[in-house]
C-alpha atoms as a PDB file:
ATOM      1  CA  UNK A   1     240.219 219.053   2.990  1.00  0.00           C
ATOM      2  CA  UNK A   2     236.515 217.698   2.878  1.00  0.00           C
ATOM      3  CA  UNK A   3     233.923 219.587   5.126  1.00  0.00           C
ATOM      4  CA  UNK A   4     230.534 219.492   5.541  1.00  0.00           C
ATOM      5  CA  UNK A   5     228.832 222.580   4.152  1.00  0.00           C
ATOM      6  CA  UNK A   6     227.041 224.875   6.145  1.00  0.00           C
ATOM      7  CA  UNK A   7     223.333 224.348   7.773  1.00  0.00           C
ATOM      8  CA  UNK A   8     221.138 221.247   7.751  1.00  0.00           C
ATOM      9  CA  UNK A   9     222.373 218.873   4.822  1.00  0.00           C
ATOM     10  CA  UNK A  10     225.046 216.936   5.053  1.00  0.00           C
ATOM     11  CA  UNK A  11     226.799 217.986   1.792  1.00  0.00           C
ATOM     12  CA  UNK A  12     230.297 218.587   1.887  1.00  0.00           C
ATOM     13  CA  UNK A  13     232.643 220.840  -0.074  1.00  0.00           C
ATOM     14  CA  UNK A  14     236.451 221.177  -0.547  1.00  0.00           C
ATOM     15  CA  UNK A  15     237.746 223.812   1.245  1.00  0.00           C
ATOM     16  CA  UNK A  16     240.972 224.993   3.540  1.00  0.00           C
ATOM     17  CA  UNK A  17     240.233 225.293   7.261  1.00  0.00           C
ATOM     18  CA  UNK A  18     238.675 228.938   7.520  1.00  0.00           C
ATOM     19  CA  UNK A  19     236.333 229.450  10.313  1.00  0.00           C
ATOM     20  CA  UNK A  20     235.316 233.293   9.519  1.00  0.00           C
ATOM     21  CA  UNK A  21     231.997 231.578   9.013  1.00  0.00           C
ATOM     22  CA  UNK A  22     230.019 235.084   8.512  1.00  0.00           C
ATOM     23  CA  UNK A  23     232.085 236.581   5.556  1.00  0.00           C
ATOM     24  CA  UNK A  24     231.597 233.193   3.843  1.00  0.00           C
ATOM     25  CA  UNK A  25     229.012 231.951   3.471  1.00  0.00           C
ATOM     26  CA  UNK A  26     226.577 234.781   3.552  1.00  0.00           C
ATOM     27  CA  UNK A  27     223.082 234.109   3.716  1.00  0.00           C
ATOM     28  CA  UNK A  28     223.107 230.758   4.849  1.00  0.00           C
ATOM     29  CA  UNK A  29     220.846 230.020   7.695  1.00  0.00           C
ATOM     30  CA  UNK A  30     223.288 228.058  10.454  1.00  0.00           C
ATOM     31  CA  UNK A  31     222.027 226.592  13.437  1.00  0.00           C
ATOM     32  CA  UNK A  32     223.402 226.634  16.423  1.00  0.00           C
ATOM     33  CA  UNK A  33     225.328 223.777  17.907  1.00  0.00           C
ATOM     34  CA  UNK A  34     222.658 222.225  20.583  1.00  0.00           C
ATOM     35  CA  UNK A  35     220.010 223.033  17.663  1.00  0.00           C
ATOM     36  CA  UNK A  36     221.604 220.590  15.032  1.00  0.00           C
ATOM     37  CA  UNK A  37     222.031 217.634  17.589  1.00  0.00           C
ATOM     38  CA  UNK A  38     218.746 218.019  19.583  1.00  0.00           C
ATOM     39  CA  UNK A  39     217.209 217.274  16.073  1.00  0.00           C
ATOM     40  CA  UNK A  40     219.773 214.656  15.310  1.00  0.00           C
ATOM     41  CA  UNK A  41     217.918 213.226  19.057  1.00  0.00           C
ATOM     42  CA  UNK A  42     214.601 213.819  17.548  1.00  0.00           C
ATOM     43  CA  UNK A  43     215.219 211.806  14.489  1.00  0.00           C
ATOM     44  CA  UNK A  44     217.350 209.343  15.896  1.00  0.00           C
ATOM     45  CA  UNK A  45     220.106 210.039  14.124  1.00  0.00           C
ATOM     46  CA  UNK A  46     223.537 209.092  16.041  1.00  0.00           C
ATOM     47  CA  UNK A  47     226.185 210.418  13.874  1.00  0.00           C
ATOM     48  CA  UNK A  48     227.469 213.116  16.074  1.00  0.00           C
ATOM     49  CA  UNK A  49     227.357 210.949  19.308  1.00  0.00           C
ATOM     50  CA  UNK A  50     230.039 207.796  20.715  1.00  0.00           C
ATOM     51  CA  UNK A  51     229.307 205.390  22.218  1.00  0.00           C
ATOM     52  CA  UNK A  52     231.410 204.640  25.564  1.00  0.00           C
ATOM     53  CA  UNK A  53     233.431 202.181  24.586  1.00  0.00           C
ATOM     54  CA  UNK A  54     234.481 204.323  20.932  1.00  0.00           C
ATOM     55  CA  UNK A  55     235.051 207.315  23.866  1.00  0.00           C
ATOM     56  CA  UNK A  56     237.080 204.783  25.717  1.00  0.00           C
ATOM     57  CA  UNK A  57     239.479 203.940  23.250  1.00  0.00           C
ATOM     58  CA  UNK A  58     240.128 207.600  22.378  1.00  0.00           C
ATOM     59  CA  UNK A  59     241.119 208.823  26.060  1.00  0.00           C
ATOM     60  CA  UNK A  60     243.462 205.209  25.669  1.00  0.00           C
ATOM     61  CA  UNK A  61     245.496 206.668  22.011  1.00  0.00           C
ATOM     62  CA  UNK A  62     244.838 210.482  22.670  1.00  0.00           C
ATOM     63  CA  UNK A  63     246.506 210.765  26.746  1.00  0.00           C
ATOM     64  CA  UNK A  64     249.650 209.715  25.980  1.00  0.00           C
ATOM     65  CA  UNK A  65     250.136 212.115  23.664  1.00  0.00           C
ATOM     66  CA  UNK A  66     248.298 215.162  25.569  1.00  0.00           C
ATOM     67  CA  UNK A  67     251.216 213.561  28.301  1.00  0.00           C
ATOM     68  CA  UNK A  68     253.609 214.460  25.661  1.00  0.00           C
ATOM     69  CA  UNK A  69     252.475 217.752  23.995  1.00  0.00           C
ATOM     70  CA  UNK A  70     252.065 218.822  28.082  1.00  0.00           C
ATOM     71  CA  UNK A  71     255.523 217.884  29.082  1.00  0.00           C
ATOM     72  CA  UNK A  72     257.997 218.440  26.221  1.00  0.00           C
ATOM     73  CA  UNK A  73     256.158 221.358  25.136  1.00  0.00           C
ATOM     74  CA  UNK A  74     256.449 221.257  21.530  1.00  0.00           C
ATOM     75  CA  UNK A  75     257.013 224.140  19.188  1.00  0.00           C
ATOM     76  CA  UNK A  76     254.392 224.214  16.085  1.00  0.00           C
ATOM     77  CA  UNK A  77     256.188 224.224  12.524  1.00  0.00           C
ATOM     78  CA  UNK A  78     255.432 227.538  11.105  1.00  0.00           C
ATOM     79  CA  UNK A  79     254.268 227.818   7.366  1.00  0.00           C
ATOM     80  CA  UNK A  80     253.378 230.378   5.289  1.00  0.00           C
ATOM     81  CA  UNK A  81     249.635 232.342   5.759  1.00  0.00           C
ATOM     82  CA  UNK A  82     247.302 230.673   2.884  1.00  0.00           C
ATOM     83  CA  UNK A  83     249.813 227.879   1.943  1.00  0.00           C
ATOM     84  CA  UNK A  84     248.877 224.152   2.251  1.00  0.00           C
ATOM     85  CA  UNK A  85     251.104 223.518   5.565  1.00  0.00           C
ATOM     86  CA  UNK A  86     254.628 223.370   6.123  1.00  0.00           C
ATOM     87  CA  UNK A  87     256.853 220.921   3.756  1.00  0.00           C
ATOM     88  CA  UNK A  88     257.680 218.446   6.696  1.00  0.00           C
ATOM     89  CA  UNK A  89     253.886 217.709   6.290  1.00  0.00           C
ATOM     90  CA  UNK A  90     254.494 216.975   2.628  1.00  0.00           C
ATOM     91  CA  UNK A  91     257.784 214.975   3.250  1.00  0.00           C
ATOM     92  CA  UNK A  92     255.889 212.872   5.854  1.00  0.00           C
ATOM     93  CA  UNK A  93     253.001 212.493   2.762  1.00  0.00           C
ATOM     94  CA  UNK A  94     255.469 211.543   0.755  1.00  0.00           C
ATOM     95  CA  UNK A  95     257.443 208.899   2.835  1.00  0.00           C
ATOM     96  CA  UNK A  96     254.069 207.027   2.843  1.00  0.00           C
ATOM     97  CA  UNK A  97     253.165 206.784  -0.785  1.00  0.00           C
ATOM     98  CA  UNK A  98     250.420 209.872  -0.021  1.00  0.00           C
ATOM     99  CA  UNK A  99     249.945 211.600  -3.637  1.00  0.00           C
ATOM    100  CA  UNK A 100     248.178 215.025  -2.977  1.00  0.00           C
ATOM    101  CA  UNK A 101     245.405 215.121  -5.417  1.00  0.00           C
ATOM    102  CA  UNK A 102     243.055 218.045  -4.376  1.00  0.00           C
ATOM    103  CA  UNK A 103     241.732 220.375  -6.927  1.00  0.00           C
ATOM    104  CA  UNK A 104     240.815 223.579  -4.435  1.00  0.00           C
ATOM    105  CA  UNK A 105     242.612 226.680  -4.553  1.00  0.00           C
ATOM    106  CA  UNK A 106     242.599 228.899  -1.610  1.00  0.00           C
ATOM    107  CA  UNK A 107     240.984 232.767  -1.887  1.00  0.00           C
ATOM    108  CA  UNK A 108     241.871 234.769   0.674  1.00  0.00           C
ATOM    109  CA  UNK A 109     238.747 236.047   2.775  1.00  0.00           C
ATOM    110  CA  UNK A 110     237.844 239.107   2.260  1.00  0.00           C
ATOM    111  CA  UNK A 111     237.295 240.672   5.963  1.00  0.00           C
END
């Protein structure tokens, strides 16, 4: 997946969803959350803000599945530690024409 890098910039890398932040990216200077958006409010950037209507129409699509996930209680698909996901995530790729065309290869952190 595409995420933004680390810090200030808004460069993005491929990566896999790790969040052991500390062992990977050493060195880089990361500020903390209500640092980066009061100087997105500063330079009047509104890229990490909705407005109420966009937070409105999220609440309408999102509730009826929290309803869902709340009442039949789903149980998450397991998959193997430092795979991609499980293969019913590829099928359902698959059954809509996605073609999985990443080029990053997962290292295991080193803890």
């Amino acid at each position: 997946m595409m995420t933004k890098k680390p810090g200030m910039s808004f460069d993005v890398e491929e990566t896999e969803l790790d969040l052991t932040y500390g062992s990977r990216y050493k060195g880089v200077s990361m500020p903390d959350a209500y640092e980066r958006l009061i100087l997105d409010v500063f330079c009047g950037h509104q890229i990490h803000f909705v407005r109420s209507d966009e937070l409105a129409e999220a609440w309408r699509i999102f509730t009826p599945l929290l309803h869902k996930i709340e009442n039949d209680k789903p149980k998450p698909i397991e998959y193997k530690y430092g795979g991609r996901g499980p293969a019913e995530a590829d099928e359902l790729l698959k059954k809509h024409n996605f073609v999985f065309t990443g080029t990053y290869k997962w290292a295991k952190p080193a803890l």
